[in-house]
C-alpha atoms as a PDB file:
ATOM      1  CA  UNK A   1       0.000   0.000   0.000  1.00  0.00           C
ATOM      2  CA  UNK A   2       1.488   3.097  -0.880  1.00  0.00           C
ATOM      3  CA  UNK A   3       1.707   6.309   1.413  1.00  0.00           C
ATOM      4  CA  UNK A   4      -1.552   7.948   0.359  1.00  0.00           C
ATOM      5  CA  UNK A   5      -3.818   4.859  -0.393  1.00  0.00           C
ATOM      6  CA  UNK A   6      -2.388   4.115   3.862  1.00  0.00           C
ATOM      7  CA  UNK A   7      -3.572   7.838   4.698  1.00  0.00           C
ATOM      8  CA  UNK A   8      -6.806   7.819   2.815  1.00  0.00           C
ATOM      9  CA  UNK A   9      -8.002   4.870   4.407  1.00  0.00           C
ATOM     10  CA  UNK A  10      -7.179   6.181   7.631  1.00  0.00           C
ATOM     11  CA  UNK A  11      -9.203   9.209   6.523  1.00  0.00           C
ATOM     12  CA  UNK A  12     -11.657   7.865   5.124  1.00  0.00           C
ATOM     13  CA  UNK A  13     -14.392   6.325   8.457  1.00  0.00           C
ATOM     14  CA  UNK A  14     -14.231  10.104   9.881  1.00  0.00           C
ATOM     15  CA  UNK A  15     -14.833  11.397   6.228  1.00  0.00           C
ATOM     16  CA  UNK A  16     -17.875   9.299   5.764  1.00  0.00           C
ATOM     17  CA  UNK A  17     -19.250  11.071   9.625  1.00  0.00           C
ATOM     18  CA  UNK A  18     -18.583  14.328   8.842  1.00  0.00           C
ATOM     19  CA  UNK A  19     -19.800  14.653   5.185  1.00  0.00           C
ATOM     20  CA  UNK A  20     -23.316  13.643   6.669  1.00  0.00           C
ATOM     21  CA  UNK A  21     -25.571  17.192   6.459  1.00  0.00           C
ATOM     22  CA  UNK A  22     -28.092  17.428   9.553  1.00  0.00           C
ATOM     23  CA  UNK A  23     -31.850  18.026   8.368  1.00  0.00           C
ATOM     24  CA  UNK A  24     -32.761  19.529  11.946  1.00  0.00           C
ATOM     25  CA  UNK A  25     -30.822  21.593  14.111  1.00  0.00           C
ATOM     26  CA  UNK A  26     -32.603  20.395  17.419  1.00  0.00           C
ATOM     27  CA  UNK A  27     -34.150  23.928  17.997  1.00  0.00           C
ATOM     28  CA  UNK A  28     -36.644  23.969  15.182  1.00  0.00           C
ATOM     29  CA  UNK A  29     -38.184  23.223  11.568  1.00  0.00           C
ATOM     30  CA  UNK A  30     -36.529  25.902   9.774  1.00  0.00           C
ATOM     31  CA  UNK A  31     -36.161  23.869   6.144  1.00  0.00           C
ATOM     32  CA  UNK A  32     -38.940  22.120   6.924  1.00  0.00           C
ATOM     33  CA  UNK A  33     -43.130  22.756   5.615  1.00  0.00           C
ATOM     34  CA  UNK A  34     -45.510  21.087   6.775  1.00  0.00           C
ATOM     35  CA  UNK A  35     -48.460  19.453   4.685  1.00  0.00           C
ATOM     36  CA  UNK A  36     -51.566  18.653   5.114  1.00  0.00           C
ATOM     37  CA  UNK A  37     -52.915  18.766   8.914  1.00  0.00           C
ATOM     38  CA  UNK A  38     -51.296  21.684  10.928  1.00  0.00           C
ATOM     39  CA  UNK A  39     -53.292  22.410  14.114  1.00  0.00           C
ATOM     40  CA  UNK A  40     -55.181  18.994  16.065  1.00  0.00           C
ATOM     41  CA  UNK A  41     -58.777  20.319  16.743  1.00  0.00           C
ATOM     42  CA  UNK A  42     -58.289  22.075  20.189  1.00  0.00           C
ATOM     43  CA  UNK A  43     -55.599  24.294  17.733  1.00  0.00           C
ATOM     44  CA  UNK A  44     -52.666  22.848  18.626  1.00  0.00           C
ATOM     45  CA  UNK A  45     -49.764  22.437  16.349  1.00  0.00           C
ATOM     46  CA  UNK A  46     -49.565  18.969  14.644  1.00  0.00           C
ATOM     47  CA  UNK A  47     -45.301  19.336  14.334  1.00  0.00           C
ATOM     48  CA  UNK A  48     -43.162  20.456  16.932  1.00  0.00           C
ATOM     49  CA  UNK A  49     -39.900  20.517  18.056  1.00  0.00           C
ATOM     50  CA  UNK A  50     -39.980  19.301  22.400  1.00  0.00           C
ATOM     51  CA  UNK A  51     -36.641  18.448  24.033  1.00  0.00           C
ATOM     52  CA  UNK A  52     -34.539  18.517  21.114  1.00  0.00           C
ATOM     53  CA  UNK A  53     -36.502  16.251  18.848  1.00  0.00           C
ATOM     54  CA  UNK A  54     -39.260  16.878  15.949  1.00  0.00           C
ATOM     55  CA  UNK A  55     -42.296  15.668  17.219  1.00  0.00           C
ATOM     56  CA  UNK A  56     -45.853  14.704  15.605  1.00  0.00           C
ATOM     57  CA  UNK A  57     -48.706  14.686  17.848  1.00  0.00           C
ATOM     58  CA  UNK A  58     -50.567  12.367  15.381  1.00  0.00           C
ATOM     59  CA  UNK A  59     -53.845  14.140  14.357  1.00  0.00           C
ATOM     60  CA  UNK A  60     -54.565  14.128  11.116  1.00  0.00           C
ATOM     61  CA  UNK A  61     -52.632  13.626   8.305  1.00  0.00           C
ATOM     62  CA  UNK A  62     -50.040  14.447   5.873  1.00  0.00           C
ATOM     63  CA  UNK A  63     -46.096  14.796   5.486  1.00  0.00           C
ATOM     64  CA  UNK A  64     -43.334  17.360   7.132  1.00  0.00           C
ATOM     65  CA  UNK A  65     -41.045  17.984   3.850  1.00  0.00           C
ATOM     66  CA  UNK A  66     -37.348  19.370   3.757  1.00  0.00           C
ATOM     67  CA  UNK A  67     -37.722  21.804   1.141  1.00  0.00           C
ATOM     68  CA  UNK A  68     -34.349  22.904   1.082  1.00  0.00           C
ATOM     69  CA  UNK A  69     -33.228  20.369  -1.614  1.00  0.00           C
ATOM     70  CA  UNK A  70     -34.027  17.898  -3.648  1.00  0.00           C
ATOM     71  CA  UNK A  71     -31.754  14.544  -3.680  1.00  0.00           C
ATOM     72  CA  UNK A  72     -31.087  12.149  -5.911  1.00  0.00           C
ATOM     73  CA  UNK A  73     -28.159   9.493  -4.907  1.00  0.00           C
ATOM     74  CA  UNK A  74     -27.869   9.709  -0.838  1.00  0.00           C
ATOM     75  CA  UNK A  75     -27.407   7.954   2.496  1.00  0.00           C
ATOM     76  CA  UNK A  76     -30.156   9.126   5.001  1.00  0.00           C
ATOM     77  CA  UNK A  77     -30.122   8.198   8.577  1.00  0.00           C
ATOM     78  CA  UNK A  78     -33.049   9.090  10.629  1.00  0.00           C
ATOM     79  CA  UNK A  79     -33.366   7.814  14.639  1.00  0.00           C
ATOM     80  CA  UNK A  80     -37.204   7.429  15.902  1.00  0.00           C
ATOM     81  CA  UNK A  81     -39.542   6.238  17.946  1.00  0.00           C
ATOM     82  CA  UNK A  82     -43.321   5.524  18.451  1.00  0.00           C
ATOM     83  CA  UNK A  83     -44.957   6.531  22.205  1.00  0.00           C
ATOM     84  CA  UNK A  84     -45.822   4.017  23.882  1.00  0.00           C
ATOM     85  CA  UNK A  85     -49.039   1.993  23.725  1.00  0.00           C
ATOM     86  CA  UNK A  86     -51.215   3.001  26.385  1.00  0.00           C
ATOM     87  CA  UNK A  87     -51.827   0.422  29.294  1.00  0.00           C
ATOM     88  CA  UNK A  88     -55.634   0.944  30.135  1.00  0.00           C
ATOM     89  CA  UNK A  89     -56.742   0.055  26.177  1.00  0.00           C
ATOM     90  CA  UNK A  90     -56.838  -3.827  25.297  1.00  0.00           C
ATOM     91  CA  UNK A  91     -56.244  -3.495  21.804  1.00  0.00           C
ATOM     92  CA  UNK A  92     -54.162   0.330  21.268  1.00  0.00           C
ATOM     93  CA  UNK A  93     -53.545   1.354  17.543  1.00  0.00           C
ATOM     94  CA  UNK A  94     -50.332   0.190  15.859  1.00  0.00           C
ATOM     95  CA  UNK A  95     -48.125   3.148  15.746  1.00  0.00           C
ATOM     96  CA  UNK A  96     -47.757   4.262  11.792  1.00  0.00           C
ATOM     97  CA  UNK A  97     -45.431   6.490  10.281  1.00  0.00           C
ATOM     98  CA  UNK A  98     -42.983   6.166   7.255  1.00  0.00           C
ATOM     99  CA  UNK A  99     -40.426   8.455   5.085  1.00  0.00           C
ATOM    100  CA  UNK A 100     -40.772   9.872   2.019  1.00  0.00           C
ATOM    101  CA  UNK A 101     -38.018   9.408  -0.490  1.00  0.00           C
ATOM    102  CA  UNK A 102     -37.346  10.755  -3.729  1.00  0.00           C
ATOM    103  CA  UNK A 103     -41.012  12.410  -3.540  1.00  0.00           C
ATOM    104  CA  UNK A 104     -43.285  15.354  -4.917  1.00  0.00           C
ATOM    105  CA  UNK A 105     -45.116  18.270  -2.525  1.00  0.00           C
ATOM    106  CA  UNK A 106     -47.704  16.703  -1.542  1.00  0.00           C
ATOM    107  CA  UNK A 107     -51.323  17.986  -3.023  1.00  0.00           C
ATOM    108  CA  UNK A 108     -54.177  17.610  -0.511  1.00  0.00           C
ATOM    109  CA  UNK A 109     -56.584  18.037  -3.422  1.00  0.00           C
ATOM    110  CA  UNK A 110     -54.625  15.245  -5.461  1.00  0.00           C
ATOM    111  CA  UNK A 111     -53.650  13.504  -2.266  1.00  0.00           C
ATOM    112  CA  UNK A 112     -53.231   9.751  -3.541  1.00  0.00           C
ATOM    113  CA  UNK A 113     -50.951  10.626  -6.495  1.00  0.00           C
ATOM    114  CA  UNK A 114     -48.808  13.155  -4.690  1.00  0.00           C
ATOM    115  CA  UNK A 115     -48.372  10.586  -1.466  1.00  0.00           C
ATOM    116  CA  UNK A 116     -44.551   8.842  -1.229  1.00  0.00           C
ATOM    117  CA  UNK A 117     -46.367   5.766  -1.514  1.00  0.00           C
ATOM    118  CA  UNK A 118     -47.553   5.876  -4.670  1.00  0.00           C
ATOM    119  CA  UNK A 119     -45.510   9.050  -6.622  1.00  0.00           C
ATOM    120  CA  UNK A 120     -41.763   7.557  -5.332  1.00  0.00           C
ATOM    121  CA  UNK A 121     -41.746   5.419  -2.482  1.00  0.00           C
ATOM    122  CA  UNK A 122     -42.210   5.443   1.583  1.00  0.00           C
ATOM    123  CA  UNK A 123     -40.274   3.275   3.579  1.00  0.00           C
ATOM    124  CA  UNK A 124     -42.471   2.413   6.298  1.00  0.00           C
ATOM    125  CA  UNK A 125     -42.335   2.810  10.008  1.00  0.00           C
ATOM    126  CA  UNK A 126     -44.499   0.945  12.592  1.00  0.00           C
ATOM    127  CA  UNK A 127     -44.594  -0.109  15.950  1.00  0.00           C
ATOM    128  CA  UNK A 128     -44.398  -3.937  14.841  1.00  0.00           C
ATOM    129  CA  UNK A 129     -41.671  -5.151  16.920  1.00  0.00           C
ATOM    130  CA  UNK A 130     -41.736  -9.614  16.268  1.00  0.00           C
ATOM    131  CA  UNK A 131     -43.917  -8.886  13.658  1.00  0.00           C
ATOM    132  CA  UNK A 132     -43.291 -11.212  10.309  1.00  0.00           C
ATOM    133  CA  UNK A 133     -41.480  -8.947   7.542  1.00  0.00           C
ATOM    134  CA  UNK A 134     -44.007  -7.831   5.043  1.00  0.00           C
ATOM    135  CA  UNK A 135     -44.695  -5.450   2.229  1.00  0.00           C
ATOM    136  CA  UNK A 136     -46.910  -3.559   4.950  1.00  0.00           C
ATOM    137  CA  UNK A 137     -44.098  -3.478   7.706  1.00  0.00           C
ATOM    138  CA  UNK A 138     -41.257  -1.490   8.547  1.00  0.00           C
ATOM    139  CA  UNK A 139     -37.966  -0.805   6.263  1.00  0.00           C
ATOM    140  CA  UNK A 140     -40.776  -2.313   3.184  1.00  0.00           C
ATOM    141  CA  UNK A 141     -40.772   0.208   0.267  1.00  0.00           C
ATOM    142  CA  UNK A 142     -44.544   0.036   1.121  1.00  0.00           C
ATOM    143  CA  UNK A 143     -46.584  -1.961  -0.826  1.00  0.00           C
ATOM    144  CA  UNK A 144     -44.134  -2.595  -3.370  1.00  0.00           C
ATOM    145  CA  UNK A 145     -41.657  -4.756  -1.680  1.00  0.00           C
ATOM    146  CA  UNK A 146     -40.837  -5.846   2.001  1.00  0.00           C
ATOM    147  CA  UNK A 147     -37.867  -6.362   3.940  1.00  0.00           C
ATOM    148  CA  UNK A 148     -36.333  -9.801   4.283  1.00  0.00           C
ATOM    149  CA  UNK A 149     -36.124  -9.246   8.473  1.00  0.00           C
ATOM    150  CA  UNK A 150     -37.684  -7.561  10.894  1.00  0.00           C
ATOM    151  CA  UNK A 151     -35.036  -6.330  13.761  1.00  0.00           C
ATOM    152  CA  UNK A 152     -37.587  -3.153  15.119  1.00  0.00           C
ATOM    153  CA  UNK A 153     -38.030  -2.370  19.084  1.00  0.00           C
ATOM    154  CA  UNK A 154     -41.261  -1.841  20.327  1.00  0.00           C
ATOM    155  CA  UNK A 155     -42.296   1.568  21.471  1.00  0.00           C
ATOM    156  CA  UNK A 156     -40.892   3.413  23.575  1.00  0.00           C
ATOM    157  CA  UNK A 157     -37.593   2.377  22.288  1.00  0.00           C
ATOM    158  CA  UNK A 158     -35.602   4.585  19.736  1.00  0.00           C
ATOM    159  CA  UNK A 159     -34.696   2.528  16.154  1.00  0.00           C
ATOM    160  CA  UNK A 160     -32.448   3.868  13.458  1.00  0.00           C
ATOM    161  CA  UNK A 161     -32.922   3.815  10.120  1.00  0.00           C
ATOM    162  CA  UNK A 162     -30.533   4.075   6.855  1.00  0.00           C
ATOM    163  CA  UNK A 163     -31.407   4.563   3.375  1.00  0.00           C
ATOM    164  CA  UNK A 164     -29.129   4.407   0.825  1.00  0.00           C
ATOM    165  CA  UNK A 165     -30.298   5.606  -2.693  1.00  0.00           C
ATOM    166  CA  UNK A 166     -27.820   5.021  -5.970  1.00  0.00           C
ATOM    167  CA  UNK A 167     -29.871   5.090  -9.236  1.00  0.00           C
ATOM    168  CA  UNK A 168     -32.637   2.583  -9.174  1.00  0.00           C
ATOM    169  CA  UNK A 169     -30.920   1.160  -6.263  1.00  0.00           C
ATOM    170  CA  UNK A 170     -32.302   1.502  -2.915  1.00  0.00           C
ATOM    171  CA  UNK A 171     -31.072  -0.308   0.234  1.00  0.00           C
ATOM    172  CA  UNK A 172     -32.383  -0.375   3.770  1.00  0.00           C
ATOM    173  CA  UNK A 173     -31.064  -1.187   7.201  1.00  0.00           C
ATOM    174  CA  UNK A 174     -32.607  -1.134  10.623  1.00  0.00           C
ATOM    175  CA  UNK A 175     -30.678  -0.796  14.114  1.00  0.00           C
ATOM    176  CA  UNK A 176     -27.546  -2.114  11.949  1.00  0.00           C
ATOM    177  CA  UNK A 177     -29.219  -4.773   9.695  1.00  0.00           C
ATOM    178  CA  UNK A 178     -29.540  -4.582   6.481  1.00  0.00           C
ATOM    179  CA  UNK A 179     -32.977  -6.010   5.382  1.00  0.00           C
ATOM    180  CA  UNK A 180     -33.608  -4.903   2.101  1.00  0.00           C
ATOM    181  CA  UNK A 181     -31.331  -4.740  -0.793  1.00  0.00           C
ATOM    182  CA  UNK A 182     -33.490  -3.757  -4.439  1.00  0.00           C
ATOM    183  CA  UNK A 183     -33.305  -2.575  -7.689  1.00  0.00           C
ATOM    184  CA  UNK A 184     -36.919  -0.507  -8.974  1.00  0.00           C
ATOM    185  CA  UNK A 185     -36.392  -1.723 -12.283  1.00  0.00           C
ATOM    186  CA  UNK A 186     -36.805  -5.460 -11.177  1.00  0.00           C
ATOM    187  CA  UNK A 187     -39.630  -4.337  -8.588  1.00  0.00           C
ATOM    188  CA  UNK A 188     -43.313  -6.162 -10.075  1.00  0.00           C
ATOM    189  CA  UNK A 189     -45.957  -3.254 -10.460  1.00  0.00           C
ATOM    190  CA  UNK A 190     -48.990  -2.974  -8.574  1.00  0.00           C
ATOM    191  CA  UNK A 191     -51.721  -4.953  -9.951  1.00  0.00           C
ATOM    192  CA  UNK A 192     -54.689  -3.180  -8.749  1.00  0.00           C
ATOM    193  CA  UNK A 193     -55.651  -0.408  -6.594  1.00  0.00           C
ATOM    194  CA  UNK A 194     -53.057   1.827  -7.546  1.00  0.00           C
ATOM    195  CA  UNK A 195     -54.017   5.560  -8.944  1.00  0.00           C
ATOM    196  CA  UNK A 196     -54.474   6.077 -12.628  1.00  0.00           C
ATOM    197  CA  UNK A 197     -51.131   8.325 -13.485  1.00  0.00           C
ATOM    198  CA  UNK A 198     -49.018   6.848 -11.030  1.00  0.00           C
ATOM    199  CA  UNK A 199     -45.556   5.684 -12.736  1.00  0.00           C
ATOM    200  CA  UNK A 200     -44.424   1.608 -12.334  1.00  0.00           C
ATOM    201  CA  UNK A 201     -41.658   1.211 -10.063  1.00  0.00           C
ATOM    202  CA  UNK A 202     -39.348   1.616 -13.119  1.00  0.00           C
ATOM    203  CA  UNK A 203     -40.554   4.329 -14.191  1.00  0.00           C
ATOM    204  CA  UNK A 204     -40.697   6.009 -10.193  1.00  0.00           C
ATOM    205  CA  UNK A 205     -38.193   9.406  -9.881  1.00  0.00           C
ATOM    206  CA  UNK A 206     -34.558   8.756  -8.953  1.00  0.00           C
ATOM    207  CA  UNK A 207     -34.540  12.307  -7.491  1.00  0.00           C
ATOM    208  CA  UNK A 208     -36.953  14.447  -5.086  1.00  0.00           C
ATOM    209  CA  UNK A 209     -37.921  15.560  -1.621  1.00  0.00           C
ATOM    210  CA  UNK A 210     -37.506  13.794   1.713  1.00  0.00           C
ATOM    211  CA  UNK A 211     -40.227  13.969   3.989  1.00  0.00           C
ATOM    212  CA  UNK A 212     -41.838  12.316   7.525  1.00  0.00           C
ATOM    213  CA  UNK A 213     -44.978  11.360   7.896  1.00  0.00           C
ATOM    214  CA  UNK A 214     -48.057  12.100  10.091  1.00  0.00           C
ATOM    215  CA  UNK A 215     -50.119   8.659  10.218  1.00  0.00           C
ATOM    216  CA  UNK A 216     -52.066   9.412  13.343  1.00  0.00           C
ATOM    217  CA  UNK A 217     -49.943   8.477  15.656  1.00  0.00           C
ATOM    218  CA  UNK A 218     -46.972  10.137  17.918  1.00  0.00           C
ATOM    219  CA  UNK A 219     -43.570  10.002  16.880  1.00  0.00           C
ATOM    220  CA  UNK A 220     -40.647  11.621  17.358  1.00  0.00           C
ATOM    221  CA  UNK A 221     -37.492  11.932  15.349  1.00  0.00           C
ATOM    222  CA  UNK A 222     -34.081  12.824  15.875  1.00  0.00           C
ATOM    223  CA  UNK A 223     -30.636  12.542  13.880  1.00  0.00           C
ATOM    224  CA  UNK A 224     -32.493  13.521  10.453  1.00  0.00           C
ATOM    225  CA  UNK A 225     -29.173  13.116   8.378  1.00  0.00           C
ATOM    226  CA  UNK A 226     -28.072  12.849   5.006  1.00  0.00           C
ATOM    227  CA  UNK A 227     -25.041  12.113   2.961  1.00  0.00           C
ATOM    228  CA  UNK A 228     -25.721  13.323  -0.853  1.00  0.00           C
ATOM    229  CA  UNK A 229     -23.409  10.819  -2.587  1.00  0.00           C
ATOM    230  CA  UNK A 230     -23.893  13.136  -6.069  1.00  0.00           C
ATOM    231  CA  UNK A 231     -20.800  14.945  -4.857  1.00  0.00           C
ATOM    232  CA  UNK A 232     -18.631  12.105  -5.470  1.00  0.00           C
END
C-alpha cells in the first residue's frame, strides 16, 4: 500500500461522519413545511420541536417535507420512535409512520398521487416489533416490496434507520441490519388499486424531496441526516 492509499483509508471512516448534512438543528423546523394537517382540533400544532426532537402529535394527516433540496443518490439516517401503547386500552392502535423518499409536494386536493407511496416510495415505520417482515411493515418500500427481516423495538424504544439511494438502487437497514437490498427496475408493479397516473416502479423518480410522515400516531425523530453521494 502506498503512502496515500495508507492515509486515505485512515481518513476515510471520519470522512464518511462528517460529510453527513443534519436536516434539523434540534431547535426547530426551519427547512422544513408542513403538509396537510397543521393544528389537532383544540388548535394545537400537529409538528413540533420538544426536548430537542421533531415531534408529531398524530392528528390528522399528511407529510413534514425538507424543502431545502431535492436529492437524488444519498445515504439518510433518521433515529425514531413511536410513544408508547397506552396500558388501560386492550387493543391500542399500531403506531404508523414512514419516510418519504425521492417524492413530490404533496397535493391535498390530489392527495393519492402526490403521497410517497404511490408518486416515489415510503419506507415504512411501525410499531411492529416480532412482527413477520411484510410489504406492509417497517424498512418495506410500502406496498411494493418488504424487507427480508424484521429487527424493530417496540415503542418506547428509539430505532435507526438508513437509506441508501444510488440510481434505481435503494437499500435499507434497521438498528444495523440490512434487510432490504433492491433494484426498482426489477420491482413487479402494482396490480390493482393503484391511482391512474401513477408511474411503475421503473418508471418512479430517482430524485426528489424527503419527507416524515403524520399517520395518526406520535412520533418523534431525531438525527435527520443525510449524505448526498452526487458529490462524489
Amino acid at each position: 500500500m502506498t503512502s496515500l492509499s495508507l492515509i486515505l483509508a485512515l481518513v476515510s471512516p471520519a470522512f464518511a461522519e462528517t460529510s453527513f448534512q443534519d436536516l434539523f438543528d434540534g431547535k426547530g423546523l426551519e427547512g422544513w413545511v408542513i403538509e396537510g394537517t397543521e393544528m389537532d382540533k383544540a388548535g394545537v400544532p400537529v409538528w413540533s420541536v420538544k426536548e430537542g426532537h421533531i415531534r408529531c402529535a398524530g392528528s390528522g394527516g399528511g407529510f413534514l417535507r425538507f424543502d431545502r433540496q431535492q436529492f437524488s443518490d444519498f445515504t439518510l439516517r433518521v433515529e425514531y420512535r413511536f410513544a408508547a401503547p397506552p396500558a388501560n386500552v386492550a387493543k391500542p392502535k399500531v403506531g404508523n409512520s414512514g419516510i418519504g423518499i425521492r417524492t413530490a409536494i404533496y397535493d391535498v386536493k390530489k392527495a393519492a398521487e402526490t403521497r410517497p407511496s404511490y408518486y416515489s416510495y415510503e419506507v415504512q415505520l411501525l410499531d411492529d416489533a416480532g412482527k413477520e417482515p411484510n410489504a406492509h411493515g417497517t424498512g418495506s418500500l410500502y406496498r411494493y416490496k418488504a424487507p427480508t427481516a424484521n429487527p424493530v423495538k417496540a415503542a418506547p424504544e428509539w430505532n435507526a434507520i438508513e437509506i441508501t439511494c444510488v440510481g434505481p438502487k435503494i437499500r435499507i437497514a434497521v438498528n444495523g441490519h440490512e434487510i432490504l437490498d433492491a433494484d426498482q427496475r426489477e420491482i413487479p408493479d402494482l396490480d390493482k388499486g393503484k391511482p391512474k397516473g401513477v408511474a411503475a416502479p421503473k418508471d418512479k423518480p430517482l430524485k426528489g424531496y424527503i419527507s416524515l410522515q403524520n399517520h395518526g400516531s406520535t412520533i418523534e425523530f431525531r438525527k435527520v441526516q443525510v449524505k448526498d453521494l452526487t458529490k462524489g
